[in-house]
Protein backbone atom coordinates (compact mmCIF):
# COMPACT_ATOMS: atom_id res chain seq x y z
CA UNK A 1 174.01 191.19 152.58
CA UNK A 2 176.79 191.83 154.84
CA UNK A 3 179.61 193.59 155.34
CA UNK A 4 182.85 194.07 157.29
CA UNK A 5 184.59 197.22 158.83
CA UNK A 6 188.81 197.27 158.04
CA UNK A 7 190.83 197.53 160.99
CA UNK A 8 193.59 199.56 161.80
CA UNK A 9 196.48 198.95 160.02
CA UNK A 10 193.99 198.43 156.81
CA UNK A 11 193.25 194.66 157.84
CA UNK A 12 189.30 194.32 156.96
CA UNK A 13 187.18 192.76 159.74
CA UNK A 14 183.55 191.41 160.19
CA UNK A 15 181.45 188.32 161.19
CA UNK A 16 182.58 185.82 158.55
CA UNK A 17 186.71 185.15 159.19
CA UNK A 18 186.79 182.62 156.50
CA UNK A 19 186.30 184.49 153.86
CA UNK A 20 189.12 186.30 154.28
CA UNK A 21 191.97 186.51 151.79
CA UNK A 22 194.39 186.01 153.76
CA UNK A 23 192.72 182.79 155.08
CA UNK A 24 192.04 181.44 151.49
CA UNK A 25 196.00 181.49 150.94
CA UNK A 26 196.90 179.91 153.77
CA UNK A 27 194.15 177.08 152.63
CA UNK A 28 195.60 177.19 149.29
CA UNK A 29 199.03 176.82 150.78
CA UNK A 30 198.59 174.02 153.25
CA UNK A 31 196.89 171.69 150.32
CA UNK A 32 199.57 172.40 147.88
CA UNK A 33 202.15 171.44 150.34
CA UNK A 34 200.05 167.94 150.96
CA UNK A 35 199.62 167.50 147.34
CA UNK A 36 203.52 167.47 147.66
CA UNK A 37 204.12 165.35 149.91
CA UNK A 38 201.68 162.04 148.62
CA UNK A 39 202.98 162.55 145.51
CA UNK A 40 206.69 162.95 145.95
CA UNK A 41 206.30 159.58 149.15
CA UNK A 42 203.99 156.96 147.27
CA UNK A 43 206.14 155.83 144.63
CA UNK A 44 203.51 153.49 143.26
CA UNK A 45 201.41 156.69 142.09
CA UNK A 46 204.57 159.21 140.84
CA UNK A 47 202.65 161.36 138.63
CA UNK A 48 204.36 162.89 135.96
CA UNK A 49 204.41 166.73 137.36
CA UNK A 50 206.16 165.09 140.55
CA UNK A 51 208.60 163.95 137.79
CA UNK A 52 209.12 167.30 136.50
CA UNK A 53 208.99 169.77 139.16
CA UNK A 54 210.02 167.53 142.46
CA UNK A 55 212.81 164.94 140.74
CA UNK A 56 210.56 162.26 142.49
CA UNK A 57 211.95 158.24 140.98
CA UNK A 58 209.49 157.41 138.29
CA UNK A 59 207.78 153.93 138.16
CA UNK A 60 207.18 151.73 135.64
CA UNK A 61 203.49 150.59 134.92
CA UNK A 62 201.89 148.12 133.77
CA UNK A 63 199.88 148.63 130.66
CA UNK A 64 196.12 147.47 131.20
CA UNK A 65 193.44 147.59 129.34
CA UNK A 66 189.16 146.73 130.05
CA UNK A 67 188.85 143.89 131.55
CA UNK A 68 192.19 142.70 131.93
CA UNK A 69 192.96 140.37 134.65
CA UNK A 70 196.36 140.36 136.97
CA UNK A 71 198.77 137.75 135.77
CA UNK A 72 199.36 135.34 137.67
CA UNK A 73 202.86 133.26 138.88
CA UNK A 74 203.45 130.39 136.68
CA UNK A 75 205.05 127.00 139.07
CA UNK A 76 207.05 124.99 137.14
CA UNK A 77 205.58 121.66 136.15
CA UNK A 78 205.84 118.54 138.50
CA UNK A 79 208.46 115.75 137.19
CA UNK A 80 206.59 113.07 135.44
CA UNK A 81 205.99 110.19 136.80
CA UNK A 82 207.29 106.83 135.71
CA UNK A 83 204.82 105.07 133.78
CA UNK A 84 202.64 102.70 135.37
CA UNK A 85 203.87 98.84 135.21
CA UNK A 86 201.76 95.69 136.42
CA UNK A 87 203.74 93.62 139.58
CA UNK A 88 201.65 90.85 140.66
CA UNK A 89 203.43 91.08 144.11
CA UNK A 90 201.83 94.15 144.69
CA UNK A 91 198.78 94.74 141.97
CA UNK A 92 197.86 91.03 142.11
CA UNK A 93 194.89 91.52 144.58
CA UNK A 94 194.13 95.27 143.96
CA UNK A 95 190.73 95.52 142.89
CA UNK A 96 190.88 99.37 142.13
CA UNK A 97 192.77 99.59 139.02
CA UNK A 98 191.82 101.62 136.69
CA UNK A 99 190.87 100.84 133.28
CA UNK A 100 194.06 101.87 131.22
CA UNK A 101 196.32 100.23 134.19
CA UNK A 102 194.02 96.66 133.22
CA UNK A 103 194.64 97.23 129.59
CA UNK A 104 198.00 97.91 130.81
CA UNK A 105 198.24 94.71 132.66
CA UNK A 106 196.55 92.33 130.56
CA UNK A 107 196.55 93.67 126.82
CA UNK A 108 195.02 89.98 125.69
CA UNK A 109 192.58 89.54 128.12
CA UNK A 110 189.49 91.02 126.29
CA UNK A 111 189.52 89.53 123.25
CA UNK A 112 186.17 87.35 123.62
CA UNK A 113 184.76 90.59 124.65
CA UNK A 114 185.80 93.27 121.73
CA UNK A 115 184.43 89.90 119.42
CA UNK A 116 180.86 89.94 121.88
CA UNK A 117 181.08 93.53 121.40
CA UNK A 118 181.39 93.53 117.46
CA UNK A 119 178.86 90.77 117.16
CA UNK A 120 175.96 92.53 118.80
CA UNK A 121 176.77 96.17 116.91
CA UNK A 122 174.17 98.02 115.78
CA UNK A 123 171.93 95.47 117.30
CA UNK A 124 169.42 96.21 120.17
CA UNK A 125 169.28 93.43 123.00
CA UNK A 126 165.41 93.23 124.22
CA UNK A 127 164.35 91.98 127.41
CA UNK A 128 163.71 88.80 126.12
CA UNK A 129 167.04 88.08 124.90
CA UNK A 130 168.32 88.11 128.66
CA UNK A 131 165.51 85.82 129.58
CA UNK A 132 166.41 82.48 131.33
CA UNK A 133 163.89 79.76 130.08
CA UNK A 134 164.22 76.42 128.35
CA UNK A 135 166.87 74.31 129.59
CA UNK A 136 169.14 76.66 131.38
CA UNK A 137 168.43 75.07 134.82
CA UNK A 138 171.10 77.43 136.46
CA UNK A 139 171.47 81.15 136.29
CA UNK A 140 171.15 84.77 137.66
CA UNK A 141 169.58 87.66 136.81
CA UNK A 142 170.73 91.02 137.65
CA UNK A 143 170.08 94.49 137.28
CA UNK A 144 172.52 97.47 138.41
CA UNK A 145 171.27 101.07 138.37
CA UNK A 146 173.39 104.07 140.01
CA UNK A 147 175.86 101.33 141.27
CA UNK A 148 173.52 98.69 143.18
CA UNK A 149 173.09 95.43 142.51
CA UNK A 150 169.77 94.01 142.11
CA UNK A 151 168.88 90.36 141.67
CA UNK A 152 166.29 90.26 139.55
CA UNK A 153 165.88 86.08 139.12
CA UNK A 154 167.41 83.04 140.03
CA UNK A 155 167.35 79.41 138.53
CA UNK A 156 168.14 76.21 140.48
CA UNK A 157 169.11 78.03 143.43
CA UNK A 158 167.70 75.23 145.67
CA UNK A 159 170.50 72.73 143.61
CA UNK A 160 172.95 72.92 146.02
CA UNK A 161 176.53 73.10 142.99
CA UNK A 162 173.97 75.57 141.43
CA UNK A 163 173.76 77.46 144.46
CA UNK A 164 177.10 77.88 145.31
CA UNK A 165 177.71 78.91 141.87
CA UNK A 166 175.10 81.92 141.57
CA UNK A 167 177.03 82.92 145.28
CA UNK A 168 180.21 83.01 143.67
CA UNK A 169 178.84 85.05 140.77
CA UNK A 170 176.47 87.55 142.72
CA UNK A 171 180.23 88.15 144.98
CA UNK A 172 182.00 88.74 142.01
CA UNK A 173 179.80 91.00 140.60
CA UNK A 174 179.20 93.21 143.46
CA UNK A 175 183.14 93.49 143.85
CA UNK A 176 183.38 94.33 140.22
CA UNK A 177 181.13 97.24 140.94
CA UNK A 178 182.54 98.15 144.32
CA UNK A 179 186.08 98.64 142.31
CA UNK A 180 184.57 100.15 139.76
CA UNK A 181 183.41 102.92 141.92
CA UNK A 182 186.07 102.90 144.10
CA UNK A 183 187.94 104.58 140.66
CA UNK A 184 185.62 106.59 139.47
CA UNK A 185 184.53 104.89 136.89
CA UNK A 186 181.19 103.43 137.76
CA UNK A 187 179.62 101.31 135.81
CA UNK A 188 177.08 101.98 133.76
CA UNK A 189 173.06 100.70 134.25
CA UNK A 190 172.42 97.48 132.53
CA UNK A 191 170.51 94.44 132.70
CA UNK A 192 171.80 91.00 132.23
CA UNK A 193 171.92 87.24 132.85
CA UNK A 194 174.41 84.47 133.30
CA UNK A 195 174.15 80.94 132.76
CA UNK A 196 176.23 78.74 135.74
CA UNK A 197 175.83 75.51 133.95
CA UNK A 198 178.49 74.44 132.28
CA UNK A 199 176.80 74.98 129.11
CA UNK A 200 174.11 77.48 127.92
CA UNK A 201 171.55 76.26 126.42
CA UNK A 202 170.30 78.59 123.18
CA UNK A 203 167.17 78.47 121.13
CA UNK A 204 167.11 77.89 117.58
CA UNK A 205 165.10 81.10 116.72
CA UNK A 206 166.76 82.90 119.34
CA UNK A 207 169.62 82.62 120.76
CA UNK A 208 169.52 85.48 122.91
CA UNK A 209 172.40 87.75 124.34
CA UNK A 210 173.19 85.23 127.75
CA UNK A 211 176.28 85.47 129.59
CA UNK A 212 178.21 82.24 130.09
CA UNK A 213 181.19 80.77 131.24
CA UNK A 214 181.95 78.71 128.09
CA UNK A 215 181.39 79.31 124.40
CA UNK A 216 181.54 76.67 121.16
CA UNK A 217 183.32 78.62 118.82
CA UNK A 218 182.42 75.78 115.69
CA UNK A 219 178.79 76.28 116.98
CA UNK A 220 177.42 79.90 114.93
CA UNK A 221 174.45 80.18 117.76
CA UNK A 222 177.03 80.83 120.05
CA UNK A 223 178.37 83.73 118.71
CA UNK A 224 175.49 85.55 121.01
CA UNK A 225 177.44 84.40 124.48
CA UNK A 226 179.27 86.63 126.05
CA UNK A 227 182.45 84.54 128.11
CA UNK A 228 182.94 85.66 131.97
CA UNK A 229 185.11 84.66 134.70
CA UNK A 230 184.38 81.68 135.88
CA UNK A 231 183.43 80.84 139.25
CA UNK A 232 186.17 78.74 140.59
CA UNK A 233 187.80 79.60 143.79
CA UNK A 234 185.23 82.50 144.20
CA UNK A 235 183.93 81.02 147.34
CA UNK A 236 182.77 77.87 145.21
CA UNK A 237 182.82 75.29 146.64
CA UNK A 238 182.67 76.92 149.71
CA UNK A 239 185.52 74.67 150.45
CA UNK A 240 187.77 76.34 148.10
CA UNK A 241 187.81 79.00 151.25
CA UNK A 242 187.83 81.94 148.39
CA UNK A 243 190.70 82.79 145.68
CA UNK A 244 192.98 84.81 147.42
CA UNK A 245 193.38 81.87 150.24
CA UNK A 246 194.28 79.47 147.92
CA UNK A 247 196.68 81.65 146.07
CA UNK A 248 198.46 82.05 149.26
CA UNK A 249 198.37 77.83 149.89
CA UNK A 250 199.55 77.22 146.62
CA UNK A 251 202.51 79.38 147.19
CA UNK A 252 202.94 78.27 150.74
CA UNK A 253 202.79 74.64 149.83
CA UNK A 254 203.33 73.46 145.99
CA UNK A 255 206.48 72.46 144.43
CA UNK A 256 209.01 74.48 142.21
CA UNK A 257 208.23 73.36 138.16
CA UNK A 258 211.44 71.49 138.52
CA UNK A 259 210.73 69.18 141.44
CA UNK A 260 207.14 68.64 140.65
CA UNK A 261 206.40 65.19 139.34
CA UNK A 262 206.53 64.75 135.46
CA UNK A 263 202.96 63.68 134.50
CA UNK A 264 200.20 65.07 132.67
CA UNK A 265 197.04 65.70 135.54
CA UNK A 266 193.45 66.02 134.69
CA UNK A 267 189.96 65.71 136.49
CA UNK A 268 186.82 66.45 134.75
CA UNK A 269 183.60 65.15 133.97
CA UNK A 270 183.26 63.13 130.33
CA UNK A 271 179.98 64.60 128.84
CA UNK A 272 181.04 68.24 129.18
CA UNK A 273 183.04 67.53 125.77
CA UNK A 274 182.93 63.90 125.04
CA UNK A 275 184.24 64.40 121.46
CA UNK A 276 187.62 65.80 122.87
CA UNK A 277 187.79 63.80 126.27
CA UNK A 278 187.26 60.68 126.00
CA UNK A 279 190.19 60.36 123.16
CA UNK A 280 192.09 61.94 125.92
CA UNK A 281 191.91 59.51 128.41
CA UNK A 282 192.34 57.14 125.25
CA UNK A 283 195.72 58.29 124.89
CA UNK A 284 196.72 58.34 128.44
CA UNK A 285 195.49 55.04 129.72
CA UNK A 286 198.19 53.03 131.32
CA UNK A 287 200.90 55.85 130.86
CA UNK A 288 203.15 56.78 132.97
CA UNK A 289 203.44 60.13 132.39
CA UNK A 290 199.89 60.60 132.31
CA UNK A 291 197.68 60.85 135.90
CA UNK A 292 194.31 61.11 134.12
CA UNK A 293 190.69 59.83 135.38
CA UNK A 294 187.30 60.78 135.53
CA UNK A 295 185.91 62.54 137.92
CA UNK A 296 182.30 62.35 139.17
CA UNK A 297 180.53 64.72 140.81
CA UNK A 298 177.88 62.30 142.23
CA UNK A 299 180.58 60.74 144.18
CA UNK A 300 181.86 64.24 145.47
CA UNK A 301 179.03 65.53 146.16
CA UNK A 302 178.42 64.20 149.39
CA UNK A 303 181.17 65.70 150.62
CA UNK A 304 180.36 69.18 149.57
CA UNK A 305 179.21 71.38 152.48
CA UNK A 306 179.97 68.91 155.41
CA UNK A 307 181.53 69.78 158.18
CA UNK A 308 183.33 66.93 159.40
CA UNK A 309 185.28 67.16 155.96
């Protein structure tokens, strides 16, 4: 215990100063008055007793609850865009359109493939279906996982119009998926093979799930092809110096439709489709507004690949 002696005068005295009343109210005093002052000079905490006793501005707050979150600004919306239109000026050679701006551009393209597509439903296409055997002398195998293209097989690549052909095809193929990707819609893994002949060749007991650039729609075993671009002007012949090239020579060099000479034109080879050919060149023989012949491609041949030509 201690104590303390008063002093004159009545003031008390002794070795502990604060604890003395007179120190305890000027404590008391000194926190009230800073109380004061936050209360009555943050007006983002006005309590109500500042309110009452101090006429400090009251503020409005905003009711929250448990784990509400602060609101945030809405932006207005952007201004739509026009909708997308095809322009072969400018969207002729882009590779990286997307799939609704092809649908877009060519709503009657994929008809062969929606009826390929309902054909094989609900069936399952085995490894042997994709096989090339029997008299498909020409044709490709691939296989594309994650994006990369994998030949698998080739048939009569050492046939030189064979060879160019599976070129052309691998080039498209790879560009295909290149676009694909380059939109973001990759395509997915699959395994498949196309014929370059002219025409696939399809066993009796099965006719297998082949892709092809031709199909004979009175001929029910064809029903299993599935049609593709053909391979013309795809770097095949390498002559044709590639698609886009020629594009640009046709509209560098041919005629308008109205100074172009009136005839019917057609090269082709007769046993492709002898049935519908030959009556053609029946009907044109001797005509003049017919410019119709045969070609061969034993006489042209010699010319593919040369230099000099």
């Amino acid at each position: 215990m201690w104590s303390y002696k008063p002093l004159p005068g009545g003031l008390p005295t002794g070795h502990r100063w604060s604890l003395h009343p007179v120190f305890w109210k000027v404590c008391c005093a000194l926190l009230l008055l800073l109380v004061i002052f936050r209360e009555y000079t943050n007006p983002g905490i006005t309590s109500d007793w500042a309110q009452q006793h101090l006429g400090a501005p009251a503020v409005t707050k905003p009711s929250a609850t448990v784990g509400s979150v602060e609101s945030k600004p809405v932006w207005p919306s952007p201004p739509a865009l026009p909708e997308w239109q095809y322009t072969w000026a400018r969207d002729g050679n882009n590779q990286a359109l997307t799939a609704s701006q092809c649908d877009a551009a060519f709503p009657a393209l994929y008809h062969e493939i929606d009826r390929a597509q309902q054909h094989f439903s609900g069936k399952n296409i085995s490894e042997k279906d994709i096989a090339l055997t029997g008299g498909n002398d020409g044709g490709v195998k691939f296989l594309i996982v994650d994006s990369q293209v994998r030949i698998v097989q080739t048939r009569g690549l050492f046939r030189e119009d064979f060879r160019h052909r599976i070129i052309a095809v691998v080039q498209q193929v790879v560009q295909a998926v290149a676009a694909a990707d380059a939109v973001g819609e990759p395509i997915p893994n699959i395994e498949f093979s196309i014929v370059v002949d002219d025409i696939a060749v399809l066993k009796e007991e099965n006719p297998g799930a082949l892709w092809s650039f031709t199909r004979k729609s009175a001929d029910p075993r064809q029903d299993n092809l599935w049609l593709i671009p053909s391979f013309h002007f795809f770097g095949a012949p390498p002559e044709a110096e590639g698609f886009r090239t020629m594009q640009q020579k046709f509209r560098r060099h041919d005629s308008p439709l109205e100074e172009k000479i009136p005839q019917v034109v057609w090269r082709g080879a007769l046993w492709v489709n002898e049935a519908v050919r030959k009556p053609l060149l029946q009907v044109t023989a001797d005509k003049e507004w017919a410019n119709v012949s045969v070609s061969s491609i034993s006489s042209q041949w010699p010319t593919w690949g040369r230099s000099d030509k």
